[in-house]
N, C-alpha and C. Protein backbone atom coordinates (compact mmCIF):
# COMPACT_ATOMS: atom_id res chain seq x y z
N UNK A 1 96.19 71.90 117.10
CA UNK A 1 97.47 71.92 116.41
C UNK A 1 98.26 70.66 116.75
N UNK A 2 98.30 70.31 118.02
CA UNK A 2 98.73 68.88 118.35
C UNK A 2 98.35 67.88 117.56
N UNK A 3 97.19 67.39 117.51
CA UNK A 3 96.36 66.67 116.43
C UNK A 3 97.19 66.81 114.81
N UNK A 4 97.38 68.32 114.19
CA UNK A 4 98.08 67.93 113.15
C UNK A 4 99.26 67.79 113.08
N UNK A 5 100.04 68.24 113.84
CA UNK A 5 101.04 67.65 114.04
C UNK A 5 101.73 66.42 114.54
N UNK A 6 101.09 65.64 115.29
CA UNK A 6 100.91 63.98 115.48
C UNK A 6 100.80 63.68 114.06
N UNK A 7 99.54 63.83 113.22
CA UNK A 7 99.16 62.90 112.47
C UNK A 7 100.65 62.98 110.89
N UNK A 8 101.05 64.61 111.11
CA UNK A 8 102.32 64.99 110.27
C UNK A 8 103.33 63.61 110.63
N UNK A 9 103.41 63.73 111.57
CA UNK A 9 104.65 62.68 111.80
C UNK A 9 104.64 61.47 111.75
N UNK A 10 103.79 61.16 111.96
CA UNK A 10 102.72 59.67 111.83
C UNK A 10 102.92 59.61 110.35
N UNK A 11 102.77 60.31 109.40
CA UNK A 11 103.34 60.08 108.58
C UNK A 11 104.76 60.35 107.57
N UNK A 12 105.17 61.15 108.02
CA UNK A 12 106.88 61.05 107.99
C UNK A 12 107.04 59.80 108.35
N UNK A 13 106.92 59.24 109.27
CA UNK A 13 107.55 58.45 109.82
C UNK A 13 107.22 57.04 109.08
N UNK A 14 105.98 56.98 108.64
CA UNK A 14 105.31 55.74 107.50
C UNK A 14 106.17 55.80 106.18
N UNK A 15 106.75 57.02 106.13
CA UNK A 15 106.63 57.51 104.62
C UNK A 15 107.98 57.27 104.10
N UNK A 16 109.06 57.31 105.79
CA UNK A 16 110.37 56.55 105.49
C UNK A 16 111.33 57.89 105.60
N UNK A 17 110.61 58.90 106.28
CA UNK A 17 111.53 60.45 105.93
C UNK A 17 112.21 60.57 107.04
N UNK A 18 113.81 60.76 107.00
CA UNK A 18 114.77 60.51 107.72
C UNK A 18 114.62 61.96 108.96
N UNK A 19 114.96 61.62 110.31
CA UNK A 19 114.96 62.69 111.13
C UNK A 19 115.82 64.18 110.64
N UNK A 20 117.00 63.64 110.50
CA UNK A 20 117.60 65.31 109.57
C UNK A 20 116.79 65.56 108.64
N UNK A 21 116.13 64.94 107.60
CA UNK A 21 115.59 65.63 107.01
C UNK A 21 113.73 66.36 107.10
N UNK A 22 113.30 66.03 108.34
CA UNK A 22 112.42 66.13 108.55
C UNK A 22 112.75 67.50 109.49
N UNK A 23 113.83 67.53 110.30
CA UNK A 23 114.00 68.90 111.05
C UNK A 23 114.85 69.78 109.78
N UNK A 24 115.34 69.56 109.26
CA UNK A 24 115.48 70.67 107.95
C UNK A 24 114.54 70.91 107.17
N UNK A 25 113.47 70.59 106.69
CA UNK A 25 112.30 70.82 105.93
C UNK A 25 111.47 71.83 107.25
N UNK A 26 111.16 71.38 108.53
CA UNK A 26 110.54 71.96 109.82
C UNK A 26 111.05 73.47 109.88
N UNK A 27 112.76 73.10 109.87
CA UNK A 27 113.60 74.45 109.53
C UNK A 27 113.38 75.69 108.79
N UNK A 28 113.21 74.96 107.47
CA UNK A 28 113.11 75.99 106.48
C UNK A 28 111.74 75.93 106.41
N UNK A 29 111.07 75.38 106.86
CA UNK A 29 109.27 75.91 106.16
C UNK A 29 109.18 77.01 107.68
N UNK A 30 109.66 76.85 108.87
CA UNK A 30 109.18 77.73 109.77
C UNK A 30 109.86 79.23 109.16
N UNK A 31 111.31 79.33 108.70
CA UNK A 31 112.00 80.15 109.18
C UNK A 31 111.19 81.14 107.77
N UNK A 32 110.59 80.56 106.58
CA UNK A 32 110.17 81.21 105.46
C UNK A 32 108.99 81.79 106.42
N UNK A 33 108.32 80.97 106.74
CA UNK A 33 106.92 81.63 107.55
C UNK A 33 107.11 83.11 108.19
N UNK A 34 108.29 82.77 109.13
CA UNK A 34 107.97 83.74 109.94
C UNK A 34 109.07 85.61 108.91
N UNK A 35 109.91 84.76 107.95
CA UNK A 35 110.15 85.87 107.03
C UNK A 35 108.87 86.43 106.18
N UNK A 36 108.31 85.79 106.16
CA UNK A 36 106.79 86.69 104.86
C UNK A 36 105.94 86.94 106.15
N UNK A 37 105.96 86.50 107.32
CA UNK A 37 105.45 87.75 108.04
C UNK A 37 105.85 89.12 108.08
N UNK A 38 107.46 89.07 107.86
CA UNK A 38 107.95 90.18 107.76
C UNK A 38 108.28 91.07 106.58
N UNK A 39 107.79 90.08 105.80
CA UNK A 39 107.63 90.75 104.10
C UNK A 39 109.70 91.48 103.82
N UNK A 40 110.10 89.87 104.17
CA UNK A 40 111.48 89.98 104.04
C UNK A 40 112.76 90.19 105.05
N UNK A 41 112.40 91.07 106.16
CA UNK A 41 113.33 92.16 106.56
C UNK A 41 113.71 91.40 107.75
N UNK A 42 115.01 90.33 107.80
CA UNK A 42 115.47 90.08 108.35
C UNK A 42 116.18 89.85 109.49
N UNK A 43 116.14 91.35 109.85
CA UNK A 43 116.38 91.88 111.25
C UNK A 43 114.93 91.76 111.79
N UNK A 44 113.57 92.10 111.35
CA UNK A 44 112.68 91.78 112.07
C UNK A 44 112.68 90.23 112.66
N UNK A 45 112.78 89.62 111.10
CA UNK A 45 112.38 87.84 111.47
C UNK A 45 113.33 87.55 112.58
N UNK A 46 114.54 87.77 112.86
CA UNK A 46 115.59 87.28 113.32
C UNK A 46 115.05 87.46 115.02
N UNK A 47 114.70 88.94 115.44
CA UNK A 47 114.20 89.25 116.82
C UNK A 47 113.02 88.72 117.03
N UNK A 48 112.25 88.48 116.68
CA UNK A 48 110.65 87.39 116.68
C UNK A 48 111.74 85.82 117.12
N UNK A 49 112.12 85.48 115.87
CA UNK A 49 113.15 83.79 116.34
C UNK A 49 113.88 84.04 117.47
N UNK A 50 114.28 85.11 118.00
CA UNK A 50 115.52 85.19 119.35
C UNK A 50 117.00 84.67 119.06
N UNK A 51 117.13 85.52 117.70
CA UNK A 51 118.42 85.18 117.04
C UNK A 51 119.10 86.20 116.33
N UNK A 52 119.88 86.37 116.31
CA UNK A 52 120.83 87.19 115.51
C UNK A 52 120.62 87.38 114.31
N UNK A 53 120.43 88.38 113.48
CA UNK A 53 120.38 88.59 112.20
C UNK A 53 121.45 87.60 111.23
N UNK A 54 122.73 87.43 112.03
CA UNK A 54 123.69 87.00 111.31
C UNK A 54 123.69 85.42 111.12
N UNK A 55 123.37 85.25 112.28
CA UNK A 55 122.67 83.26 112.84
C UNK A 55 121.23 83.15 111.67
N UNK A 56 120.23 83.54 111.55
CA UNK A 56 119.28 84.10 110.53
C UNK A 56 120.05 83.34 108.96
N UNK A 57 120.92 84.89 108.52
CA UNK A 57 121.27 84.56 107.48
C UNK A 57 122.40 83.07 106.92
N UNK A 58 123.13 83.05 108.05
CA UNK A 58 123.58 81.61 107.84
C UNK A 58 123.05 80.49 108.03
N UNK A 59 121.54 80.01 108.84
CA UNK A 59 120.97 79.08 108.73
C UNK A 59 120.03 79.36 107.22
N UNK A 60 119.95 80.86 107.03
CA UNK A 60 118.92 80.25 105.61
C UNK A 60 119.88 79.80 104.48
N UNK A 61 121.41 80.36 104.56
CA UNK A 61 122.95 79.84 103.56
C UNK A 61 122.59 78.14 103.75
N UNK A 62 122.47 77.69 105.09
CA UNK A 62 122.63 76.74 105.05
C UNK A 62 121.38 75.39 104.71
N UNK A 63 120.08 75.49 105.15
CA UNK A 63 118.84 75.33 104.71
C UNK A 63 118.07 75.87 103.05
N UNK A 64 119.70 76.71 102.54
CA UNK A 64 119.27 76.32 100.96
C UNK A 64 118.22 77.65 101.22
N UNK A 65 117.69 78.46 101.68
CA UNK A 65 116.86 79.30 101.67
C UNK A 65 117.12 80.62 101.06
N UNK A 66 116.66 81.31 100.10
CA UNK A 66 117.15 82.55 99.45
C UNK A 66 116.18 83.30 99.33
N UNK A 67 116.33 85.22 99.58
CA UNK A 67 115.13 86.01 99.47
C UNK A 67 114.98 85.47 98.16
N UNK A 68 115.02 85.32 96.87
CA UNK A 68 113.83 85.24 95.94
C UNK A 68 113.00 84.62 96.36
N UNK A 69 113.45 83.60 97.06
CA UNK A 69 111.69 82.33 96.91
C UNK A 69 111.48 83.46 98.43
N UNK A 70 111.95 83.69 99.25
CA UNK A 70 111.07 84.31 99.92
C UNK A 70 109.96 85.62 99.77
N UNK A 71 110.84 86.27 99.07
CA UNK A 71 110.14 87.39 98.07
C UNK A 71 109.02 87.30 97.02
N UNK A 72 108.97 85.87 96.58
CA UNK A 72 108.20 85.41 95.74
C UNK A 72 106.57 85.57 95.99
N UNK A 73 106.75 85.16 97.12
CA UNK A 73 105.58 85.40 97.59
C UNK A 73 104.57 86.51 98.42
N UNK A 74 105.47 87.45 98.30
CA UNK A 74 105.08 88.67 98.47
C UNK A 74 104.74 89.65 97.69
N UNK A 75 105.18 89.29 96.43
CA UNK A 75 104.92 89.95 94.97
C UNK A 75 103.06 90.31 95.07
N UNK A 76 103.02 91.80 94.67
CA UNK A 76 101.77 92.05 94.16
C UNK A 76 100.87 91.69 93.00
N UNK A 77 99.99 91.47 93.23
CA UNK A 77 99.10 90.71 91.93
C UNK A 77 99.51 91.91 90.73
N UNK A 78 99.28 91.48 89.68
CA UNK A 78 99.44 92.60 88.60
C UNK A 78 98.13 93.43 88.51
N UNK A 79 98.14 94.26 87.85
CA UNK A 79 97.47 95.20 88.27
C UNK A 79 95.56 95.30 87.76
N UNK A 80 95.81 93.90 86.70
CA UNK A 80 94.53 93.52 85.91
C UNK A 80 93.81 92.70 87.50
N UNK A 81 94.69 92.38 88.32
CA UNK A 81 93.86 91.25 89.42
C UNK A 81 93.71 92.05 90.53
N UNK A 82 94.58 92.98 90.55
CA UNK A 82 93.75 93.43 92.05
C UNK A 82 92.80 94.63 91.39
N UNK A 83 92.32 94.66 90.10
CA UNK A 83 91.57 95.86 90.03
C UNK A 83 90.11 94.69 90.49
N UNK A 84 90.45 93.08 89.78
CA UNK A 84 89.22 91.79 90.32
C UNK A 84 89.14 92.21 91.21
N UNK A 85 90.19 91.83 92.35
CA UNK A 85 89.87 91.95 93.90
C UNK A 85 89.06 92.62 94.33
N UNK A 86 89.24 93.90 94.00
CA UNK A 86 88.61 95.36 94.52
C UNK A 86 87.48 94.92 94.36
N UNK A 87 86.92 94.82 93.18
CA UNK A 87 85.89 95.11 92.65
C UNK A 87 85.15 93.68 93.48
N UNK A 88 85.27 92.29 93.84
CA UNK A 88 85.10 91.62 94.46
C UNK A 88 84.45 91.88 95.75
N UNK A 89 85.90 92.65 96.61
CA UNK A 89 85.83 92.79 97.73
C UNK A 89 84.16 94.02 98.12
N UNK A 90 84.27 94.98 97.16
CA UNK A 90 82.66 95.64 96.94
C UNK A 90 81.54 94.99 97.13
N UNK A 91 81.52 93.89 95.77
CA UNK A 91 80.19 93.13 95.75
C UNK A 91 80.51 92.57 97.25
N UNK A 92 81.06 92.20 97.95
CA UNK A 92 80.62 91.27 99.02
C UNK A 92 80.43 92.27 100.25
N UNK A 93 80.43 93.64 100.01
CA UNK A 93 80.24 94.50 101.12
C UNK A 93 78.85 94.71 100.55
């Protein structure tokens, strides 16, 4: 993980991307992560980070972050694709 993260910055840093904006992008791509672990629920994400639910919701106010796009990606396939899946997940058993 060191390795990609060196070589991340190595290029930020070629690429001309300013330190605030490189720890606000760091910001919001961690803080989404560790929300779709939680498939939203805020009070979980918040005790995993060692933060306040309320600290939580005002850094995502402030990092531009909103449940839709977080929600977005938690959305279930429609119902024509996970009948694929299934049927996928069979053949490979």
């Amino acid at each position: 993980m060191k390795r990609e993260l060196d070589s991340l910055i190595t290029q930020m840093h070629s690429s001309g991307v300013r330190y605030d904006e490189a720890v606000r992008q760091f910001k919001r791509q961690f803080l989404l992560e560790v929300l779709k672990a939680h498939r939203g629920n805020q009070c979980k994400a918040a005790d995993e980070l060692g933060m306040h639910r309320n600290t939580l919701s005002r850094t995502m106010a402030e990092l531009e972050l909103e449940m839709p796009e977080v929600r977005a990606g938690l959305k279930r396939p429609v119902r024509s694709e996970r009948l694929f899946l299934n049927g996928l997940r069979q053949q490979i058993r």
